[in-house]
Protein backbone atom coordinates (compact mmCIF):
# COMPACT_ATOMS: atom_id res chain seq x y z
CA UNK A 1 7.55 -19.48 17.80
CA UNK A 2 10.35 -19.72 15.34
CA UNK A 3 8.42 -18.21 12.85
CA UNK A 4 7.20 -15.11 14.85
CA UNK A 5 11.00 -14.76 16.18
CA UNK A 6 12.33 -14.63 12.47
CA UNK A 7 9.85 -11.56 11.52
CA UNK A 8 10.73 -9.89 14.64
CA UNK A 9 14.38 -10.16 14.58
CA UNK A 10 14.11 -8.58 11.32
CA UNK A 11 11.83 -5.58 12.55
CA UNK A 12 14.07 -5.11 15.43
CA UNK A 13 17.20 -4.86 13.00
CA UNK A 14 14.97 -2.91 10.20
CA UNK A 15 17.41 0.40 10.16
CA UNK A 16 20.35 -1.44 9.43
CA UNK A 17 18.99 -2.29 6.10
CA UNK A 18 16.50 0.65 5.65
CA UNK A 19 17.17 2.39 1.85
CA UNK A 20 17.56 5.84 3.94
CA UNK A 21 17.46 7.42 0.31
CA UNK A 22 14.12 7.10 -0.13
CA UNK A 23 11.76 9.20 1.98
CA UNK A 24 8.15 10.32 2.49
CA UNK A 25 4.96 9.89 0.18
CA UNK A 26 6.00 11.64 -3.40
CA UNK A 27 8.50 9.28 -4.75
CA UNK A 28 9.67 9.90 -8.38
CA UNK A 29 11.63 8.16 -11.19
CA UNK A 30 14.59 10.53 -10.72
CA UNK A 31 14.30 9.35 -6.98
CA UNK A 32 14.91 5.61 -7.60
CA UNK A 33 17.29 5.98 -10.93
CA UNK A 34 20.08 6.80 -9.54
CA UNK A 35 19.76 3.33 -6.65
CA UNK A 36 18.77 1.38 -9.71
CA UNK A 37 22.35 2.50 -11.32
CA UNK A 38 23.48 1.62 -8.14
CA UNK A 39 22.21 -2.00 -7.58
CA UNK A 40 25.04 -4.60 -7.15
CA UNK A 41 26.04 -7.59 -9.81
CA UNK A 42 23.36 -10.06 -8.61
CA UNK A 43 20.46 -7.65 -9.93
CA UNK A 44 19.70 -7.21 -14.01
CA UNK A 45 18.44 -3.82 -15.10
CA UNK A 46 16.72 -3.39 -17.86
CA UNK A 47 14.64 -0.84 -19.66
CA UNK A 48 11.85 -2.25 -21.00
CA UNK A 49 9.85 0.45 -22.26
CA UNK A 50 8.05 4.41 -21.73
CA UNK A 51 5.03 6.42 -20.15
CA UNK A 52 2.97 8.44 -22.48
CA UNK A 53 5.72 11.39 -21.48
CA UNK A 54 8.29 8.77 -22.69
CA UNK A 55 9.89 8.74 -19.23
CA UNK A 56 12.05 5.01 -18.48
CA UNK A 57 10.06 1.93 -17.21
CA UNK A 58 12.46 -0.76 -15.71
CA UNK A 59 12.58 -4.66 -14.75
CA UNK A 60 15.04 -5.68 -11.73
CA UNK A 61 15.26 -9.53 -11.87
CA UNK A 62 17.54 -11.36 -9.90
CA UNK A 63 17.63 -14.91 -8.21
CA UNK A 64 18.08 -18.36 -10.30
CA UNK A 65 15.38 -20.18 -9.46
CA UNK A 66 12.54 -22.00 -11.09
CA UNK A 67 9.55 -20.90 -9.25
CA UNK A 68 9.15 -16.96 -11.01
CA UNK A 69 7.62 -14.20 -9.11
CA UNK A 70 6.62 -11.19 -10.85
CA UNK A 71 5.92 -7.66 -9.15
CA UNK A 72 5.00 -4.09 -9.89
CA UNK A 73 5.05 -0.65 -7.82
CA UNK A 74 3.39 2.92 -8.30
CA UNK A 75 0.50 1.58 -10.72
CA UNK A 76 -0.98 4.45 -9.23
CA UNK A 77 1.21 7.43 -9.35
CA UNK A 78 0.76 8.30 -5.78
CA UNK A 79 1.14 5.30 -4.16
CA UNK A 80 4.96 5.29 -3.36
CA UNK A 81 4.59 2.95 0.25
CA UNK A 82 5.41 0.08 -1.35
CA UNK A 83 8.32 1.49 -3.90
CA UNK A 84 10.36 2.10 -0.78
CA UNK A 85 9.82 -1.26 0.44
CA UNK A 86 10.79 -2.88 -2.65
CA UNK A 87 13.82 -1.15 -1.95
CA UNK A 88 14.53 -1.85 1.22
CA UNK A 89 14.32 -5.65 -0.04
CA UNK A 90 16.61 -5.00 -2.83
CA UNK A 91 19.27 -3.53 0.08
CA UNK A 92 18.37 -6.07 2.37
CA UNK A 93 18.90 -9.42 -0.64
CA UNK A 94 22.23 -7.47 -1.57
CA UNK A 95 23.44 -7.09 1.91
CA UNK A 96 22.66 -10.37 3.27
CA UNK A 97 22.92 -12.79 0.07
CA UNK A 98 24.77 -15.10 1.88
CA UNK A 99 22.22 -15.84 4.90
CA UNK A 100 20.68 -19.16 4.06
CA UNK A 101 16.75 -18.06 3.63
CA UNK A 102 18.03 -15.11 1.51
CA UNK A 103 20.16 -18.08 -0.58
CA UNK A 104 16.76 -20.29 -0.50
CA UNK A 105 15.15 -17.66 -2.16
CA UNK A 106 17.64 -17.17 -5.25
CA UNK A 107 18.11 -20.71 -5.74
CA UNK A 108 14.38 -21.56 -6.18
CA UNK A 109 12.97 -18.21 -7.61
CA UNK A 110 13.68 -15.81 -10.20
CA UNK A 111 12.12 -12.33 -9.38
CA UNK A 112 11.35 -9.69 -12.03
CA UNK A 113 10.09 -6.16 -9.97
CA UNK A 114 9.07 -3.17 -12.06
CA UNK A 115 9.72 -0.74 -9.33
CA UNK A 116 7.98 1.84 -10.87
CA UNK A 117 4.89 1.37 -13.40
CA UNK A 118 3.38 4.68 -13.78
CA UNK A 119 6.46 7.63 -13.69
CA UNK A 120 4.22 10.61 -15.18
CA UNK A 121 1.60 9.75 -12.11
CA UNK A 122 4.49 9.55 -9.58
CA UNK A 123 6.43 12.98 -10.69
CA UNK A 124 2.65 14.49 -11.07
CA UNK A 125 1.84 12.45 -7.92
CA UNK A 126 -1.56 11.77 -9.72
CA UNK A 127 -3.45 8.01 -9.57
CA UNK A 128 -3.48 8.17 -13.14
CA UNK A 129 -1.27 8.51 -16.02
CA UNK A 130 -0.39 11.46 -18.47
CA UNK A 131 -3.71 10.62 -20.34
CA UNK A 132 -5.68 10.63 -17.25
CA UNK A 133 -6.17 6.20 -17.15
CA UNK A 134 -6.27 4.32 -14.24
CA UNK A 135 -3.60 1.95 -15.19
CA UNK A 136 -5.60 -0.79 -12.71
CA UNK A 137 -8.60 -0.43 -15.07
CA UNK A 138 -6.64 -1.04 -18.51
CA UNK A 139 -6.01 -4.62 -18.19
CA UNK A 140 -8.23 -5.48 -21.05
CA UNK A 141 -8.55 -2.63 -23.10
CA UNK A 142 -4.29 -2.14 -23.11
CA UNK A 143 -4.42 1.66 -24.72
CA UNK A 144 -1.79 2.93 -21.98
CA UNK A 145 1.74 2.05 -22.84
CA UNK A 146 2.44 1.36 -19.30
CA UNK A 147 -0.33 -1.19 -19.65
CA UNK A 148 0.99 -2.47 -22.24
CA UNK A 149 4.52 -2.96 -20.77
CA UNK A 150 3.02 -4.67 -17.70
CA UNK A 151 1.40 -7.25 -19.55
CA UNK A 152 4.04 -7.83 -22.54
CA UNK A 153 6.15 -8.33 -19.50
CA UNK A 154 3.36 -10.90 -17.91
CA UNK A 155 3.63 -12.77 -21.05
CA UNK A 156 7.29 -13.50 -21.28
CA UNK A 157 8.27 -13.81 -17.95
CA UNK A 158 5.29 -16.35 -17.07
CA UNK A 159 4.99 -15.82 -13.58
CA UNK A 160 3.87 -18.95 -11.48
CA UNK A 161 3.14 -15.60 -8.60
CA UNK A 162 2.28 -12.10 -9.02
CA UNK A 163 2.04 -9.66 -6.59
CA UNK A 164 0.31 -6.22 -6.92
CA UNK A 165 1.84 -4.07 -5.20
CA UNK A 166 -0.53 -0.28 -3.64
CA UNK A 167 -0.90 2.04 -0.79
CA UNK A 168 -5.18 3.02 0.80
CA UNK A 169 -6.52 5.07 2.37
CA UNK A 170 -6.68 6.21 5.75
CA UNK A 171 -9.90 5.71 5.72
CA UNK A 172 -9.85 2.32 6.51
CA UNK A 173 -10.29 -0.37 9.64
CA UNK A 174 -9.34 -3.50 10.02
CA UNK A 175 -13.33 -4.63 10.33
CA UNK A 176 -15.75 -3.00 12.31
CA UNK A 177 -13.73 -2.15 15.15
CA UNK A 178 -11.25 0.87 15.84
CA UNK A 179 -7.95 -0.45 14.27
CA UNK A 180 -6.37 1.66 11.30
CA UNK A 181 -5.61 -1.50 8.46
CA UNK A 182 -1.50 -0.67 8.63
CA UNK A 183 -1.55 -3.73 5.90
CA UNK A 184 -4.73 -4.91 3.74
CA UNK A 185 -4.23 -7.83 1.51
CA UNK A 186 -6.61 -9.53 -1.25
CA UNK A 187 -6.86 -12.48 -3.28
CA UNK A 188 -8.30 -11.34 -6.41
CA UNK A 189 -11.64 -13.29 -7.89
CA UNK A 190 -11.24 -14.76 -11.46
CA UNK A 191 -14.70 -14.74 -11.96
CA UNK A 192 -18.36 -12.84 -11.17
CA UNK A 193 -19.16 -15.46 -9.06
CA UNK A 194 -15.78 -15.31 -7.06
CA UNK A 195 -15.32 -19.18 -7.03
CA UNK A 196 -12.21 -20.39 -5.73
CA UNK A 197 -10.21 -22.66 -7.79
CA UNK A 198 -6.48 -24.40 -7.04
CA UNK A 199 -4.70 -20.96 -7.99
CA UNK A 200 -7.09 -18.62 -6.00
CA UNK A 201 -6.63 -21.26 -3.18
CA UNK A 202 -1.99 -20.64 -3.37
CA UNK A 203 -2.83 -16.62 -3.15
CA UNK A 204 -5.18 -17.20 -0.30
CA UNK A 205 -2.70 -19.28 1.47
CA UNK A 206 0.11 -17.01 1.10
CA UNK A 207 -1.92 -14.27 2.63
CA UNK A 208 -3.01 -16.36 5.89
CA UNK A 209 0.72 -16.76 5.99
CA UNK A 210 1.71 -13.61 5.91
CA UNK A 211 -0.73 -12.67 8.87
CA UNK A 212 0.25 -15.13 10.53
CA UNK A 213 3.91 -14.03 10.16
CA UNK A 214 3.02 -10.75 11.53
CA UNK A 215 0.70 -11.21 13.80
CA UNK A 216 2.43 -10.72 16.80
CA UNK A 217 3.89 -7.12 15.04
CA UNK A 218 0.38 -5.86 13.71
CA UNK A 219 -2.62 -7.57 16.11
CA UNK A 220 -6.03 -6.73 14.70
CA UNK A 221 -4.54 -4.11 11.99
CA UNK A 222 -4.54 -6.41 9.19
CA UNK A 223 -7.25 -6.39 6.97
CA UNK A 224 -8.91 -8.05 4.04
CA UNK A 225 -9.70 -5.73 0.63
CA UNK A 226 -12.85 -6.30 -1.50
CA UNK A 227 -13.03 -8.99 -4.15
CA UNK A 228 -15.62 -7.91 -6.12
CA UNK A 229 -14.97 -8.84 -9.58
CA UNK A 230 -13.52 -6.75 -11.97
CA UNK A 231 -11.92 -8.17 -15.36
CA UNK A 232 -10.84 -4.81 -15.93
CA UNK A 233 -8.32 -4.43 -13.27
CA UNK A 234 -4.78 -6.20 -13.66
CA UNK A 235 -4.92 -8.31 -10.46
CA UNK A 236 -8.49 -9.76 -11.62
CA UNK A 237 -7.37 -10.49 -15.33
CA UNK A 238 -3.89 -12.29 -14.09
CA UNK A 239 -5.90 -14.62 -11.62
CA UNK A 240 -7.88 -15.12 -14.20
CA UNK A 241 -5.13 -16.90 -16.02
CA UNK A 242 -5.12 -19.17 -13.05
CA UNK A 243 -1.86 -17.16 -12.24
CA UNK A 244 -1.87 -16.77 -7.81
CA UNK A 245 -1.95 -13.16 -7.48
CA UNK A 246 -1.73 -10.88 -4.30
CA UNK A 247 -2.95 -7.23 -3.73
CA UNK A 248 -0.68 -5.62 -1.46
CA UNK A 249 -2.18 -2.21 -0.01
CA UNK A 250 0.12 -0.42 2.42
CA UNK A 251 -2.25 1.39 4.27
CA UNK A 252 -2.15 3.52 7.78
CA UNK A 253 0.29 3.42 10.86
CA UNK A 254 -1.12 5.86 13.63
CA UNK A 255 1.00 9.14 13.57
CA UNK A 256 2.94 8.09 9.97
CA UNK A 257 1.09 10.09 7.51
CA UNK A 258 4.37 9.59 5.40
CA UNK A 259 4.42 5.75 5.62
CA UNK A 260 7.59 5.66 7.10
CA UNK A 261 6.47 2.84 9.75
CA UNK A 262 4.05 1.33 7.32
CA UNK A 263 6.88 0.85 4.83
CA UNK A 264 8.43 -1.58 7.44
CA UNK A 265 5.47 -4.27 7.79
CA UNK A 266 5.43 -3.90 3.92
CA UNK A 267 9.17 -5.30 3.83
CA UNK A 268 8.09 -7.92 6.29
CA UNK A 269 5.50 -8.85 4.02
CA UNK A 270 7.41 -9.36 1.06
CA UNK A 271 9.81 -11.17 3.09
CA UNK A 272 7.06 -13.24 4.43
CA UNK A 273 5.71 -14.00 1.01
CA UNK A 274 8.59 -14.62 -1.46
CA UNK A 275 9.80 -17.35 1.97
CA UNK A 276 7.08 -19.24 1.98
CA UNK A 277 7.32 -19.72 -1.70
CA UNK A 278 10.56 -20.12 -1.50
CA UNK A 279 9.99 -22.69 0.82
CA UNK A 280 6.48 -24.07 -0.04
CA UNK A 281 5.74 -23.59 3.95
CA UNK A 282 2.65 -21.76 2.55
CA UNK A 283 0.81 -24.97 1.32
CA UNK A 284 0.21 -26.02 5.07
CA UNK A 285 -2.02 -22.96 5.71
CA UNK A 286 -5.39 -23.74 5.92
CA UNK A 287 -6.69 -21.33 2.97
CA UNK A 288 -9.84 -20.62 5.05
CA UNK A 289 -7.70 -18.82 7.24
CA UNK A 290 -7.90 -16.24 5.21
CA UNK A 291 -11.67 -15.61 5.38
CA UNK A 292 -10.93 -15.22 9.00
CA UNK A 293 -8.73 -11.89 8.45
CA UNK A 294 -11.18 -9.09 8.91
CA UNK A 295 -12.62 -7.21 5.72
CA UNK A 296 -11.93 -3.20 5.51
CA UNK A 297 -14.29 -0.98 6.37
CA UNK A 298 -14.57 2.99 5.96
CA UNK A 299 -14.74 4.03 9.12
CA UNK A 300 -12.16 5.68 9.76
CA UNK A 301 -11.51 10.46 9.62
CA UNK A 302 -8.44 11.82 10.02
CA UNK A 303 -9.58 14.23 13.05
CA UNK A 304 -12.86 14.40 14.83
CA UNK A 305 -13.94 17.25 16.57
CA UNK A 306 -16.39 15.76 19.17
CA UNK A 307 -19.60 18.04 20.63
CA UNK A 308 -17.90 21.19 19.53
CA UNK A 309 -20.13 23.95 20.50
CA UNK A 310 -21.22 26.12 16.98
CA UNK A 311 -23.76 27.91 15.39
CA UNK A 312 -24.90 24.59 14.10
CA UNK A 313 -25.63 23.09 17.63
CA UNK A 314 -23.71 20.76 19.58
CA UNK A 315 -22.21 19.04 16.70
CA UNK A 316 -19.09 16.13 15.64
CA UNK A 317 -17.08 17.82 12.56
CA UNK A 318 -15.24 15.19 10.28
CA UNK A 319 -12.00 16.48 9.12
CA UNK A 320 -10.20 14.94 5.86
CA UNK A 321 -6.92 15.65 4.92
CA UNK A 322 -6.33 16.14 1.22
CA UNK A 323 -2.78 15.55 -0.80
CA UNK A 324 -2.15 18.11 -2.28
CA UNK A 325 1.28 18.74 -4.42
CA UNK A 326 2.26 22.10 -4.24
CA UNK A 327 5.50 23.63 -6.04
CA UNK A 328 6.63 20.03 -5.82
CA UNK A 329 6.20 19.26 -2.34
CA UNK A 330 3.45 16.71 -0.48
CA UNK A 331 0.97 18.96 1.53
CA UNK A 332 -1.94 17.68 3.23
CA UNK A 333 -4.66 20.20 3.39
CA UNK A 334 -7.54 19.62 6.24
CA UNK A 335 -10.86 20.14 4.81
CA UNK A 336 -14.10 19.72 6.92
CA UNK A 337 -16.12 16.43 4.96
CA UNK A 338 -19.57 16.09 7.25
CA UNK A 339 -21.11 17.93 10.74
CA UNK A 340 -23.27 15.80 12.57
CA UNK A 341 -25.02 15.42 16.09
CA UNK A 342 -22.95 12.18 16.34
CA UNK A 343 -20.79 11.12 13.62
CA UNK A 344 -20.41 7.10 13.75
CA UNK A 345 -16.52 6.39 12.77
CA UNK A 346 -13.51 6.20 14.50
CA UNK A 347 -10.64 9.14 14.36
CA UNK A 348 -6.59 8.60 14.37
CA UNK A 349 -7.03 11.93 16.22
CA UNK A 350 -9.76 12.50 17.90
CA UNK A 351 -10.30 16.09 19.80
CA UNK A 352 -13.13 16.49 22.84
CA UNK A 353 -14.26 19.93 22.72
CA UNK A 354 -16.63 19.43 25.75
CA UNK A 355 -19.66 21.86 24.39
CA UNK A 356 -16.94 24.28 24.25
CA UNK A 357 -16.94 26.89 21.61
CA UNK A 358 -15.07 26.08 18.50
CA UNK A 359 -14.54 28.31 15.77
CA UNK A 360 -12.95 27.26 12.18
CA UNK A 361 -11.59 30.04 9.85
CA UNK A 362 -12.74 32.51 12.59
CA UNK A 363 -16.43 31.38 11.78
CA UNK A 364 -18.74 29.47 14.25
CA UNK A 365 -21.19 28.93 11.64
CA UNK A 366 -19.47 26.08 9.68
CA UNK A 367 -20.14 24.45 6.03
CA UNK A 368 -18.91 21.08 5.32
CA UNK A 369 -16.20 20.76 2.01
CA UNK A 370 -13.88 23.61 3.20
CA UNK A 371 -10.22 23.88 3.72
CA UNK A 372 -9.45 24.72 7.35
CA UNK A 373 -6.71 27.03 7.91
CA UNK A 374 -7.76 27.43 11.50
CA UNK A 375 -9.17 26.04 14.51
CA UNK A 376 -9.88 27.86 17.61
CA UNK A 377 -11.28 25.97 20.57
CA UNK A 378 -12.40 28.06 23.73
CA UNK A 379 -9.85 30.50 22.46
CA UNK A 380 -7.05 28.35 21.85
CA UNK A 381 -5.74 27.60 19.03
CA UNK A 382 -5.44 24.24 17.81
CA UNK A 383 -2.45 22.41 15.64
CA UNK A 384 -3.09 21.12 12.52
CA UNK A 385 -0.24 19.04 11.47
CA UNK A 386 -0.74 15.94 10.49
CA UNK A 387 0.33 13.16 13.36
């Protein structure tokens, strides 16, 4: 289909426009300042306000249009997936600003991205800000600055379309089944009761369409977030304003624990998105379709030890990695999180031991919540890095 062959030509030609600059999971604002200082004549910069640390928050807008898309990055400190993507779009719209969709786009939208929410979280690679607030839980209270930016930037930009922009876990599927959710994507309720009025019906449209843009790219690992209501959070009070508003979570690519391949379907999805605005093609989806994409589920470890042979029995050991920033560099530290006879999830690695003996930290008698520094099966040792 043409549709499928547009997406796929742009996967297949993804490196050309990749921003190489940007790389791995702890992005900061010295990181992306010196590409925003960088961005060509069609982009406006601006500085629009501070973190509690008084660090720089900034707007990109660009495009002419009359349909206005707002989006934000790095509400959560450590959730940098989808800052790189942003700015592999930002390359991609000022390399190719001539190719007629890229043109569509300008002409009929303005865009204002805040690349960057939450710059204390990112440098301290923490979900939360300098005074220890979930930014996503602020959306009616306001105390943050950064919440205050967000939404003083809602107000005077007007957004017909927002888009909320987050990494996940790896904990979880695509449904009930064992597929890793590379992309997860909600429509936000506006109320308790998660009815779904004419707004909630454009943001469930647009999702359908961007699954069904990548389906052929990401079959059965692209799932469907929770939409339990929460006023609090920032997606639930702008749909609330009968504003269509997406949750974008990045989430895990087998092997890419530094979201270098999940980046990719992330730029595909914003592609995918700000088109079919751009174009209205979204308004033929049938919004049900969305329903149909499966919900997450946690049931996914990192690594599963399967009938290892211990001092506890024939047991499955659950490991977990944990981020961990250490003398400013990303470190993922294993850490055992339940023993079992038979643990019931899936693993992106997955090790048979075989009733063979396995020893962790040179003990055979294991505890669950501890680092693992070592992992000896039938006298070999075993790698821990992640991928």
């Amino acid at each position: 289909m043409e549709k499928s062959r547009f997406i796929i030509d742009l996967f297949n030609n993804y490196n050309s426009f990749k921003n190489k600059e940007l790389f791995g999971r702890h992005i900061c604002l010295f990181d992306i300042e010196i590409l925003l200082h960088d961005l060509g004549e069609e982009f406006t910069l601006k500085e629009i306000g501070a973190s509690v640390l008084g660090k720089p928050i900034y707007s990109i807008q660009f495009g002419s249009g009359p349909i206005k898309v707002m989006a934000w990055s790095q509400m959560h400190g450590n959730e940098a997936t989808t800052t790189k993507a942003v700015f592999d779009l930002l390359k991609y719209i000022g390399m190719y600003k001539d190719k007629a969709f890229v043109r569509e786009i300008l002409n009929n939208c303005s865009l204002c991205i805040l690349p960057m929410l939450n710059p204390d979280g990112a440098e301290a690679y923490t979900r939360v800000n300098a005074n220890k607030i979930d930014l996503n839980r602020d959306a009616q209270n306001l105390n943050e600055p950064e919440s205050k930016v967000l939404k003083q930037v809602f107000k005077n930009f007007k957004p017909d379309f927002c888009l909320n922009l987050h990494d996940q876990r790896t904990i979880f599927s695509a449904g009930n089944k064992p597929n890793p959710a590379v992309l997860s994507f909600l429509t936000p309720s506006m109320d308790k009761d998660r009815q779904i009025y004419p707004s909630r019906v454009k943001s469930m449209q647009l999702i359908a369409k961007i699954a069904e843009d990548l389906s052929e790219l990401l079959p059965s690992r692209i799932g469907r977030y929770d939409d339990a209501f929460n006023i609090n959070c920032t997606g639930d009070t702008f749909q609330s304003t009968q504003t269509p508003t997406i949750l974008f979570e990045a989430g895990h690519f087998p092997n890419d624990y530094e979201r270098e391949e999940t980046r990719k379907y992330v730029f595909l999805a914003l592609i995918s998105v700000l088109k079919s605005i751009s174009d209205a093609s979204f308004e033929n989806i049938d919004y049900r379709k969305y329903q149909e994409i499966p919900e997450n589920e946690k049931l996914f470890n990192d690594i599963i030890l399967r009938e290892a042979n211990t001092e506890n029995g024939i047991v499955d050991i659950a490991i977990q990695y944990k981020e961990q920033l250490t003398d400013g560099k990303l470190i993922f530290v294993p850490e055992i999180e339940k023993i079992a006879y038979k643990i019931e999830k899936f693993a992106h690695k997955e090790v048979h031991c075989e009733k063979k003996k396995v020893a962790i930290n040179n003990k055979s008698k294991l505890i669950e919540n501890v680092i693992v520094n070592k992992i000896v099966l039938n006298g070999v040792e075993l790698a821990l890095k992640c991928g």
